[in-house]
Every structure is written in structure tokens, then in C-alpha cells.
PDB file of N, CA and C in Angstrom:
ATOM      1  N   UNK A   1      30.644 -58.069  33.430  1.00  0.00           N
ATOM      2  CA  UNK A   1      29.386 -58.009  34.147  1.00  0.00           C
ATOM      3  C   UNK A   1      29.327 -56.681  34.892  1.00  0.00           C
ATOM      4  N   UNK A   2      28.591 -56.007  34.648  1.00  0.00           N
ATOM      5  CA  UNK A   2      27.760 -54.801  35.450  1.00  0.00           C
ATOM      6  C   UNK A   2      27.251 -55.028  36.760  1.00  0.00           C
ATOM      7  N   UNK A   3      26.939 -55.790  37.562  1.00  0.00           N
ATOM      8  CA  UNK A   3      26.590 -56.365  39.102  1.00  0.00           C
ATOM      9  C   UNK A   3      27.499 -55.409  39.606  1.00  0.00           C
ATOM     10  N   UNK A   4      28.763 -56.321  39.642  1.00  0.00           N
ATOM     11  CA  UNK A   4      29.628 -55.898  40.689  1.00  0.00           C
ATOM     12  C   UNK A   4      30.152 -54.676  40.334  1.00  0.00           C
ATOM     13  N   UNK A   5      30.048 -53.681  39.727  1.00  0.00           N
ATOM     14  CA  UNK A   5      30.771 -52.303  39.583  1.00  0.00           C
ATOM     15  C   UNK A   5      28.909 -51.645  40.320  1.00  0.00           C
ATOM     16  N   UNK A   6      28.174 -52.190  39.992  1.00  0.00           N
ATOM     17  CA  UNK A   6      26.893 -51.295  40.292  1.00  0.00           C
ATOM     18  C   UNK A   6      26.865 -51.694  41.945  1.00  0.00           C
ATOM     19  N   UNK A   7      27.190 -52.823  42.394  1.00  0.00           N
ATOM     20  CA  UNK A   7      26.798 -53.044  43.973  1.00  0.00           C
ATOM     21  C   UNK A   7      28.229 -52.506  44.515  1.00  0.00           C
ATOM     22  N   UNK A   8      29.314 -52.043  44.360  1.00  0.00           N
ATOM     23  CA  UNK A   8      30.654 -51.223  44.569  1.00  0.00           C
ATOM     24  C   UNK A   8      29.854 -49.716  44.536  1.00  0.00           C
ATOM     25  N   UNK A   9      29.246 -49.281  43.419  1.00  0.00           N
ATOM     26  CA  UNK A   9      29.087 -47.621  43.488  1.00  0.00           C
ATOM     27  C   UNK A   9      28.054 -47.785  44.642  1.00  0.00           C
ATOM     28  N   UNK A  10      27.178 -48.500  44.714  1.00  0.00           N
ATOM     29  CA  UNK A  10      25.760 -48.414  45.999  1.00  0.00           C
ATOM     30  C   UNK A  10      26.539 -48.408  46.976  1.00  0.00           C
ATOM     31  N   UNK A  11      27.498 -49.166  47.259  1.00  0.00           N
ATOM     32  CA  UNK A  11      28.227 -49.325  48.746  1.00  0.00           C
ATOM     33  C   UNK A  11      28.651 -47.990  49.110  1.00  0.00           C
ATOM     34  N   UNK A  12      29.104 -47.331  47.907  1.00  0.00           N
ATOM     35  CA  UNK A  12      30.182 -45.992  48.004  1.00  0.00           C
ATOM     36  C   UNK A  12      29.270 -45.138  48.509  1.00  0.00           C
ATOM     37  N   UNK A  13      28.061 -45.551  48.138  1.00  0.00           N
ATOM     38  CA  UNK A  13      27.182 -44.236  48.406  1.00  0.00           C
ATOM     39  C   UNK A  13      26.686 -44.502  50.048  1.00  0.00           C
ATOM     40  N   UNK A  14      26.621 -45.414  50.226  1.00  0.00           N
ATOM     41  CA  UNK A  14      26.558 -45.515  51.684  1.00  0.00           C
ATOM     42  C   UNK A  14      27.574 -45.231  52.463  1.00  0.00           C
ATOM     43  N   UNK A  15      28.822 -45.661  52.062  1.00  0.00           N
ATOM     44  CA  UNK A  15      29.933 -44.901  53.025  1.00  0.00           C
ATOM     45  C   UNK A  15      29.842 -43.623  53.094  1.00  0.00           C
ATOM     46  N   UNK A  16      29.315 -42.809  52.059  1.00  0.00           N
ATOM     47  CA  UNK A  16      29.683 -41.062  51.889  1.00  0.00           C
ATOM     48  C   UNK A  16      28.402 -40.441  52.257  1.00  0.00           C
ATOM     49  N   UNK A  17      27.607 -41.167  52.512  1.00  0.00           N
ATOM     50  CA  UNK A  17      26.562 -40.974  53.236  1.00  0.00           C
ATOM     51  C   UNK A  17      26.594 -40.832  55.008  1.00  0.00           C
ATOM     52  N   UNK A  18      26.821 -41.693  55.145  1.00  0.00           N
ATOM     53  CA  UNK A  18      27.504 -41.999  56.467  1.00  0.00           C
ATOM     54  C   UNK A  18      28.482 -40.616  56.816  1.00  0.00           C
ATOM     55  N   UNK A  19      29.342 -40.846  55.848  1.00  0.00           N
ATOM     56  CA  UNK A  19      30.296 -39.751  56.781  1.00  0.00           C
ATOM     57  C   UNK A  19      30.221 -38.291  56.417  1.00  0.00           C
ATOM     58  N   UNK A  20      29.269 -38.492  55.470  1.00  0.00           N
ATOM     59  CA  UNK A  20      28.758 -36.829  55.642  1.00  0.00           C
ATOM     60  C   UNK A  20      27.637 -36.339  56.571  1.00  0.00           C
ATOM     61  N   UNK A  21      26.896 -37.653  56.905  1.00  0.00           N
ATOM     62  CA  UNK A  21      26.216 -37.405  58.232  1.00  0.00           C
ATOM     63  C   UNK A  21      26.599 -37.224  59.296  1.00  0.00           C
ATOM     64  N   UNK A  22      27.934 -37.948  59.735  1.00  0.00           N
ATOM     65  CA  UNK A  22      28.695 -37.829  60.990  1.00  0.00           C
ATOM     66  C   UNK A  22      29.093 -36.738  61.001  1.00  0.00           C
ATOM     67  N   UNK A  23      29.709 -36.201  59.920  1.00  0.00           N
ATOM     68  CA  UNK A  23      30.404 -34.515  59.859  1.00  0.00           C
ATOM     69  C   UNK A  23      28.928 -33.414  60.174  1.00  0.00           C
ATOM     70  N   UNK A  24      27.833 -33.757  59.596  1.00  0.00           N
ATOM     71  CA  UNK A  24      26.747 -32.741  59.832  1.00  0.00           C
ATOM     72  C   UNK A  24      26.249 -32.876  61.764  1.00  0.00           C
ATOM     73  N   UNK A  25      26.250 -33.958  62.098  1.00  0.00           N
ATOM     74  CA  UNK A  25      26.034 -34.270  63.259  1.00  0.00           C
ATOM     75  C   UNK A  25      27.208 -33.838  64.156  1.00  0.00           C
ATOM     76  N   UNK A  26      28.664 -34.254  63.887  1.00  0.00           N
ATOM     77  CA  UNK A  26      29.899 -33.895  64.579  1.00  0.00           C
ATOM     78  C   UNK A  26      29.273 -31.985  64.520  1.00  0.00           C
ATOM     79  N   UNK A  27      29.484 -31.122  63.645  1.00  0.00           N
ATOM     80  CA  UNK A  27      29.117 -29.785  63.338  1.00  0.00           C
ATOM     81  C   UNK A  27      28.043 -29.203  64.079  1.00  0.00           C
ATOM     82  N   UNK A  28      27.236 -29.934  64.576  1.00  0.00           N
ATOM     83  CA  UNK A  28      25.890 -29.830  65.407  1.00  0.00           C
ATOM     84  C   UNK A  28      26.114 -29.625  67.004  1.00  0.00           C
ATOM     85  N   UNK A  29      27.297 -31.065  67.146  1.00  0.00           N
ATOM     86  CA  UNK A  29      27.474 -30.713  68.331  1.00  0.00           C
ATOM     87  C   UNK A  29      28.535 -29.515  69.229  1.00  0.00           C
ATOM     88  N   UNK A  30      29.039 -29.160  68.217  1.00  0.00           N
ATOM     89  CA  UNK A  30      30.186 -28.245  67.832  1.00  0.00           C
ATOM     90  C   UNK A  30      29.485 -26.446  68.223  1.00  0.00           C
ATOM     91  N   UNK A  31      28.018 -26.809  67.539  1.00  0.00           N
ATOM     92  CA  UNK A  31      27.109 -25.483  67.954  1.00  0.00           C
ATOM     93  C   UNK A  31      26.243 -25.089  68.594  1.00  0.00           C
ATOM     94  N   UNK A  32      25.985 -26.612  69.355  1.00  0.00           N
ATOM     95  CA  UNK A  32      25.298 -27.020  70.780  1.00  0.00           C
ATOM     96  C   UNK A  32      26.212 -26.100  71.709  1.00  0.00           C
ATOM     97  N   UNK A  33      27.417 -26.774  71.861  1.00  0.00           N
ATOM     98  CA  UNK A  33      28.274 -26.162  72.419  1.00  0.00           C
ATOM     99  C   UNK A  33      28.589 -24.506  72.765  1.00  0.00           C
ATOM    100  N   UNK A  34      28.988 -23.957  71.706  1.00  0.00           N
ATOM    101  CA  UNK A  34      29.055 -22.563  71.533  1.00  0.00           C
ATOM    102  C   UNK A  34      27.528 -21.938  71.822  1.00  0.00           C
ATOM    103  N   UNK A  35      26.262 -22.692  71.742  1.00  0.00           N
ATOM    104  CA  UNK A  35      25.377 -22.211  72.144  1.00  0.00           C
ATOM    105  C   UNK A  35      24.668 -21.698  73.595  1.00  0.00           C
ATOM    106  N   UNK A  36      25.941 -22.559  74.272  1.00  0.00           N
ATOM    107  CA  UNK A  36      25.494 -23.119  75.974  1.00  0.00           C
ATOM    108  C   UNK A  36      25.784 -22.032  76.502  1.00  0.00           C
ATOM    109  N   UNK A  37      26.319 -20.789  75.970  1.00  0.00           N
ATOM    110  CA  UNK A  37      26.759 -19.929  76.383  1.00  0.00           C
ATOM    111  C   UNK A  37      26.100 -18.386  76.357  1.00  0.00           C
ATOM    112  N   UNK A  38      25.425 -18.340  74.871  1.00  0.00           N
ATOM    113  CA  UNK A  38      24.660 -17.324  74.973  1.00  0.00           C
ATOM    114  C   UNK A  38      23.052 -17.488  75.455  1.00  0.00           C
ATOM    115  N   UNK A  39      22.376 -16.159  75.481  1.00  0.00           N
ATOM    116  CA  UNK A  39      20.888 -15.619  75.874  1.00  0.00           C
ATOM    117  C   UNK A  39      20.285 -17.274  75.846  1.00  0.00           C
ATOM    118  N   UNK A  40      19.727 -17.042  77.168  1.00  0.00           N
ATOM    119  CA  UNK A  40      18.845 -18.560  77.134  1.00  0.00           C
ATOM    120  C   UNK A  40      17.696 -19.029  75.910  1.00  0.00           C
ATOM    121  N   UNK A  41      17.036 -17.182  75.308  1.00  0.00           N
ATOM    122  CA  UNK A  41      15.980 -17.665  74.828  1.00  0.00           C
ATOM    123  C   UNK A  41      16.805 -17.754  73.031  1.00  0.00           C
ATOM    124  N   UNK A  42      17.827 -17.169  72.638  1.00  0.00           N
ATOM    125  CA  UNK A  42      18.574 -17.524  71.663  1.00  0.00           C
ATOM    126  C   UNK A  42      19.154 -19.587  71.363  1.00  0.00           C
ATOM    127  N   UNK A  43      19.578 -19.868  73.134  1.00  0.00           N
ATOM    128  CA  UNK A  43      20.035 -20.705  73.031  1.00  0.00           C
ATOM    129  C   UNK A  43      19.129 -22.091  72.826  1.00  0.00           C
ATOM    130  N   UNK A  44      17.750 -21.713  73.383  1.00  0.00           N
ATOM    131  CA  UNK A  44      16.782 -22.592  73.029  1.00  0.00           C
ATOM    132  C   UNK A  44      16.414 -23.040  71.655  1.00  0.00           C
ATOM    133  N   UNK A  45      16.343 -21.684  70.544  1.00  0.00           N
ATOM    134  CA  UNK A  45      15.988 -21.719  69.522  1.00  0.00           C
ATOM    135  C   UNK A  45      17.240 -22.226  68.671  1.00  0.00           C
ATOM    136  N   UNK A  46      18.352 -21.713  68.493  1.00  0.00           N
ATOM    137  CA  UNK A  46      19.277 -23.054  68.221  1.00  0.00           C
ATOM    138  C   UNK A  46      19.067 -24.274  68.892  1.00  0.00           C
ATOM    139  N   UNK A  47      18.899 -24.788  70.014  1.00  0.00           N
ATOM    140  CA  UNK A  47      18.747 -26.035  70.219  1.00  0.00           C
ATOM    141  C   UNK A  47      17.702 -26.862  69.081  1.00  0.00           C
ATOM    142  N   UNK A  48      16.794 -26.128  69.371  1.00  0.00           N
ATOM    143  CA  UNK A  48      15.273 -26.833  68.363  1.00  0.00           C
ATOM    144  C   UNK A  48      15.610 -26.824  66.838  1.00  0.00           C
ATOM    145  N   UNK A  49      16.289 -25.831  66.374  1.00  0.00           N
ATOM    146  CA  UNK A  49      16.460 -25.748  65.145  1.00  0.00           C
ATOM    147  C   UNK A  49      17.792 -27.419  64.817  1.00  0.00           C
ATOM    148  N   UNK A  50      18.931 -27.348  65.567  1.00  0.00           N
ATOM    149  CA  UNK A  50      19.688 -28.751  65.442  1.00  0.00           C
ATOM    150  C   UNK A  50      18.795 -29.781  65.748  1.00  0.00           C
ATOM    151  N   UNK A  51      18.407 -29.827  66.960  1.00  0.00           N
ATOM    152  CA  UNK A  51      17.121 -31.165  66.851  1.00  0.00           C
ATOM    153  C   UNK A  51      16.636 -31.754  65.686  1.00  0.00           C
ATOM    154  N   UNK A  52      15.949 -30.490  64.699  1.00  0.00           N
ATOM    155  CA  UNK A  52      15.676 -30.878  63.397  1.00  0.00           C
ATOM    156  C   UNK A  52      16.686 -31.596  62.942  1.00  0.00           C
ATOM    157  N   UNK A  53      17.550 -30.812  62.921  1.00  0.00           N
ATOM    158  CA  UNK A  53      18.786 -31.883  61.560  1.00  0.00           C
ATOM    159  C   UNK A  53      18.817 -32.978  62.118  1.00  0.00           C
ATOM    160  N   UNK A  54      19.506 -33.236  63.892  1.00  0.00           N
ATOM    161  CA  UNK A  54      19.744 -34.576  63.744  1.00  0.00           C
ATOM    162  C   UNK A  54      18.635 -35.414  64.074  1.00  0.00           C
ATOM    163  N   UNK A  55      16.684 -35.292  63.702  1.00  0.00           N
ATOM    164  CA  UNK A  55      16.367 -35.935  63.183  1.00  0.00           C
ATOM    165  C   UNK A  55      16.243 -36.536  61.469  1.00  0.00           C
ATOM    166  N   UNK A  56      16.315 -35.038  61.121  1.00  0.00           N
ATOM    167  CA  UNK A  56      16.475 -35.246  59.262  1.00  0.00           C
ATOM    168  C   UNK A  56      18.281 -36.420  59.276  1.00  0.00           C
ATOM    169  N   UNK A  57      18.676 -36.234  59.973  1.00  0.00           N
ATOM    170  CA  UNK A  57      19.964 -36.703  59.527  1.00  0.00           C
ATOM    171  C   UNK A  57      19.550 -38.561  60.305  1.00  0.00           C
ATOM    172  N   UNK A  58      18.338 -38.987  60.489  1.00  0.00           N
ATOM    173  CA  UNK A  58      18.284 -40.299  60.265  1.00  0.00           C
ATOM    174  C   UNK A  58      17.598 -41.100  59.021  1.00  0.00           C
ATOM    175  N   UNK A  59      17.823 -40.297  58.075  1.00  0.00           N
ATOM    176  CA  UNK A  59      17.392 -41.179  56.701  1.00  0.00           C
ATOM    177  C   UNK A  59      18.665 -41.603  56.684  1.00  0.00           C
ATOM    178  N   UNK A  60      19.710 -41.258  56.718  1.00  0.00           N
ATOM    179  CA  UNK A  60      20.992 -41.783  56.273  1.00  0.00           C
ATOM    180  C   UNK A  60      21.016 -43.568  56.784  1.00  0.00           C
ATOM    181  N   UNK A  61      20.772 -43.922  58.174  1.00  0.00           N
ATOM    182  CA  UNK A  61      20.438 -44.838  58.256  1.00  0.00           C
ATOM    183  C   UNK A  61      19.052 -46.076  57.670  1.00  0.00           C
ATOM    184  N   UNK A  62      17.976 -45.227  57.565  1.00  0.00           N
ATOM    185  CA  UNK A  62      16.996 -45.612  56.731  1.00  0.00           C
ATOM    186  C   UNK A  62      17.589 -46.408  55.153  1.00  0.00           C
ATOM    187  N   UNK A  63      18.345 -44.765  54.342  1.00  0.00           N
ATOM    188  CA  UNK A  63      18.521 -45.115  53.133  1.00  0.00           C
ATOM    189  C   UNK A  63      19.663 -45.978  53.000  1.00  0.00           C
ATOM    190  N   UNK A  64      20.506 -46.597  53.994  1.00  0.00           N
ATOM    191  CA  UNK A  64      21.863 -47.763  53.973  1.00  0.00           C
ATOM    192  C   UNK A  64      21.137 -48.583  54.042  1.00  0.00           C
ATOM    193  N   UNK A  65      19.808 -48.994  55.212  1.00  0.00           N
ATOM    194  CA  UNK A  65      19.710 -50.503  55.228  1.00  0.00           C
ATOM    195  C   UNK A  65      18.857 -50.546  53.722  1.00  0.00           C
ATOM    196  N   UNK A  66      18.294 -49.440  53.552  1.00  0.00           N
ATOM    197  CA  UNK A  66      17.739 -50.387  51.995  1.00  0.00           C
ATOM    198  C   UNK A  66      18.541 -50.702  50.534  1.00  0.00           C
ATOM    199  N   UNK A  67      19.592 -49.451  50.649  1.00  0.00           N
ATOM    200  CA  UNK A  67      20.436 -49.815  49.253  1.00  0.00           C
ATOM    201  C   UNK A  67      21.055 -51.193  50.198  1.00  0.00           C
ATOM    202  N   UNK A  68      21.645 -51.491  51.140  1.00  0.00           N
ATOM    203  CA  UNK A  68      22.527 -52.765  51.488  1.00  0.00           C
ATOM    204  C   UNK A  68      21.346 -53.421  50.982  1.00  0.00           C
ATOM    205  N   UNK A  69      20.253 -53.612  51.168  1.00  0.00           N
ATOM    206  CA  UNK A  69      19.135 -54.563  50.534  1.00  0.00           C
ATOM    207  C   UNK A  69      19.478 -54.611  49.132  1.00  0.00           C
ATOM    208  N   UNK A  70      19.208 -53.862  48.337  1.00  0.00           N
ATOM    209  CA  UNK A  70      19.377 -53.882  47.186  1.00  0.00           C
ATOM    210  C   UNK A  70      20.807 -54.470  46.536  1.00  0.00           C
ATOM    211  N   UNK A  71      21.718 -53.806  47.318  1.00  0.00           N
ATOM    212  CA  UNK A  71      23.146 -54.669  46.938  1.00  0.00           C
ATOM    213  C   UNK A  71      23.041 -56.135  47.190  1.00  0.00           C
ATOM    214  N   UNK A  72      22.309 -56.806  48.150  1.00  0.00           N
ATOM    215  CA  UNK A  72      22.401 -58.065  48.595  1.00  0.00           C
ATOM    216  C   UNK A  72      21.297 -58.559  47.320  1.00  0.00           C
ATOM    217  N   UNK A  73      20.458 -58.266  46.738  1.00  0.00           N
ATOM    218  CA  UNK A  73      19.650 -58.283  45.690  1.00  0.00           C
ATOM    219  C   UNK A  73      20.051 -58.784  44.657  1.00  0.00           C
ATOM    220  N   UNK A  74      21.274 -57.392  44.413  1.00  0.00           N
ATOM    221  CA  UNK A  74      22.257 -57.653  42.715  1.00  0.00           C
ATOM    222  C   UNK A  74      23.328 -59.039  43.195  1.00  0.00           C
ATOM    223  N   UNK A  75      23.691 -59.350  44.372  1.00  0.00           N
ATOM    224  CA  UNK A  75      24.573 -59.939  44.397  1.00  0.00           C
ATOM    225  C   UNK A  75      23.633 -61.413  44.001  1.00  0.00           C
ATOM    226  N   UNK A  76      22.646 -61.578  44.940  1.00  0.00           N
ATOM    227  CA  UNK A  76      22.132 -62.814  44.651  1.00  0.00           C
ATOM    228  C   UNK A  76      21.540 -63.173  43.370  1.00  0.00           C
ATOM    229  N   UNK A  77      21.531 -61.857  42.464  1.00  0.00           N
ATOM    230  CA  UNK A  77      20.714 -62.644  41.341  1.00  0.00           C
ATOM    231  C   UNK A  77      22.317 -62.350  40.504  1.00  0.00           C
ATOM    232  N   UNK A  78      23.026 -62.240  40.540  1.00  0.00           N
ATOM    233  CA  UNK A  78      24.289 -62.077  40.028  1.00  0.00           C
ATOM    234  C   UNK A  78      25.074 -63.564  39.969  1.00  0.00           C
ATOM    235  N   UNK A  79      25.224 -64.485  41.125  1.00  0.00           N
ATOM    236  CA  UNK A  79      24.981 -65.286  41.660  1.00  0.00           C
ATOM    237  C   UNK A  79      24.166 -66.853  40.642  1.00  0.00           C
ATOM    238  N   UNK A  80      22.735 -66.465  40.596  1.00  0.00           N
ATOM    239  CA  UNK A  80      21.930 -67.242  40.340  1.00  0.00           C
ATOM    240  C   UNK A  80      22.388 -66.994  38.487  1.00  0.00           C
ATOM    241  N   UNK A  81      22.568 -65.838  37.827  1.00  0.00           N
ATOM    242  CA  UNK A  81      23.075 -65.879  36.706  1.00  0.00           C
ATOM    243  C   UNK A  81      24.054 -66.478  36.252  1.00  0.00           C
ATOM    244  N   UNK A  82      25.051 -66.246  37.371  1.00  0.00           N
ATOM    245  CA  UNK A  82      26.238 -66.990  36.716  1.00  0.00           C
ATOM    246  C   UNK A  82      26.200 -68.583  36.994  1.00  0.00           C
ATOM    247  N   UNK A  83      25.222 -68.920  37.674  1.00  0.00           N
ATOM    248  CA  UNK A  83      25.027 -70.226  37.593  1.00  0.00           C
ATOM    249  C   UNK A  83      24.309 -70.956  36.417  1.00  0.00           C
ATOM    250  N   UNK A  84      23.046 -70.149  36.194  1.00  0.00           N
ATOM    251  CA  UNK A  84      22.837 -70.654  34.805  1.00  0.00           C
ATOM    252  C   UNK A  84      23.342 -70.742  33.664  1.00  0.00           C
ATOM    253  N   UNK A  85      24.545 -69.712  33.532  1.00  0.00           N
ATOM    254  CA  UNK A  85      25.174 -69.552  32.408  1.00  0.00           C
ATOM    255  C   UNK A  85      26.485 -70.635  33.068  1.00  0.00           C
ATOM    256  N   UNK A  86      26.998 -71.795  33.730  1.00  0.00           N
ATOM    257  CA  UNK A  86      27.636 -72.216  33.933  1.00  0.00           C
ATOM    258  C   UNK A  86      27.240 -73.765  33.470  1.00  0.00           C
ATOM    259  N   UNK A  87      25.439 -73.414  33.856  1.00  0.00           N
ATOM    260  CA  UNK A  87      24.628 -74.884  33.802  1.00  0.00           C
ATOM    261  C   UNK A  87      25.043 -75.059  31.867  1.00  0.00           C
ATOM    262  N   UNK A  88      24.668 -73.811  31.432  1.00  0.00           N
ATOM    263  CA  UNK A  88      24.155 -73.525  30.273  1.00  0.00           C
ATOM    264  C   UNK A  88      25.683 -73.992  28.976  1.00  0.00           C
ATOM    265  N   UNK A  89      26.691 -73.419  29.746  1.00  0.00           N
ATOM    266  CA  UNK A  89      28.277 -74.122  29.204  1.00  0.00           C
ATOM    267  C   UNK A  89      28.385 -75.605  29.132  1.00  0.00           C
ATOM    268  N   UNK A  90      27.639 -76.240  30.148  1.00  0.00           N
ATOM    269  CA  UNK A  90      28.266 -77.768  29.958  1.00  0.00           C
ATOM    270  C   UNK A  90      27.218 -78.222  28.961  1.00  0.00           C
ATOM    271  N   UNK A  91      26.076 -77.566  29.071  1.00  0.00           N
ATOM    272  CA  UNK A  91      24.908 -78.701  28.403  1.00  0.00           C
ATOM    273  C   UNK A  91      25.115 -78.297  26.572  1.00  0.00           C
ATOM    274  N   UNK A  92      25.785 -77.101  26.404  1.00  0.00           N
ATOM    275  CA  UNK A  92      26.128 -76.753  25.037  1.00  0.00           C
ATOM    276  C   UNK A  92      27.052 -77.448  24.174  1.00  0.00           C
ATOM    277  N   UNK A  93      27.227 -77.983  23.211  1.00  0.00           N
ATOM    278  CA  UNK A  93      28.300 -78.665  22.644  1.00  0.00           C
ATOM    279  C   UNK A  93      29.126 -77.487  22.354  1.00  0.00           C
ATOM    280  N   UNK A  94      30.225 -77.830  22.219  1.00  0.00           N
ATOM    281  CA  UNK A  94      31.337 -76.617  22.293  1.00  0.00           C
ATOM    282  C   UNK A  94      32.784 -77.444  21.398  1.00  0.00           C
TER     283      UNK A  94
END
């Protein structure tokens, strides 16, 4: 069955999602930092420019809760298959 290797790679992609967001966000604050230091009107415009990312960097949460949707999807009709094909064994002469 294909289910469970396809709801395993979706998961994967949410973990590496995740932690490549944390690393882009960890990296952000990393240049917040080093920023606090130079020309105020330099340091503003880096500020605004990271702002961006770590709003772009909330699809990552967006796009987990919907593949976890979708994994919970394959599982349940994965689920409901192997039940019919279980119904489908006894009622068969064999």
C-alpha cells in the first residue's frame, strides 16, 4: 500500500519545513543583532527588510496544518479501505 509511504514523505516535509524556517528565523535574529549597532537609518532598513521574512516565514505554519490535514485524510481513507477489503475477504469463498 502507497498511504503510508505517501503520509511518511508529507510528514517529512513538514519537519524540513519547520526547521528550515527556524534556521531562516534563528539567522534573522542573528542580524537584528549585528544590526543594533550600526547607522540608525541603515539599521531601520534592515529591520523592515527581516520583518518581511519573518512574516513570509509564516506559511510554514499555514502549509503544516494543511498537509497534517491531508495526512489525516490518507490515513482515514486508508483505514476505511482496509476495512472493506477485510469485509470483502470473509464474504468471498476462498
Amino acid at each position: 500500500v502507497h498511504i503510508p509511504a505517501a503520509t511518511d514523505e508529507l510528514d517529512a516535509v513538514v519537519g524540513a519545513t519547520a526547521e528550515a524556517t527556524g534556521a531562516i528565523m534563528d539567522s534573522c535574529e542573528v542580524i537584528q543583532k549585528i544590526m543594533s549597532g550600526a547607522p540608525a537609518e541603515l539599521a531601520a532598513a534592515a529591520e523592515a527588510e527581516i520583518t518581511k521574512i519573518f512574516e513570509a516565514c509564516s506559511f510554514q505554519d499555514i502549509t503544516g496544518q494543511r498537509i497534517t490535514k491531508v495526512v489525516r485524510s490518507l490515513q482515514t481513507i486508508e483505514e476505511k479501505v482496509g476495512h472493506i477489503l477485510s469485509v470483502l475477504e470473509h464474504k468471498m469463498p476462498g
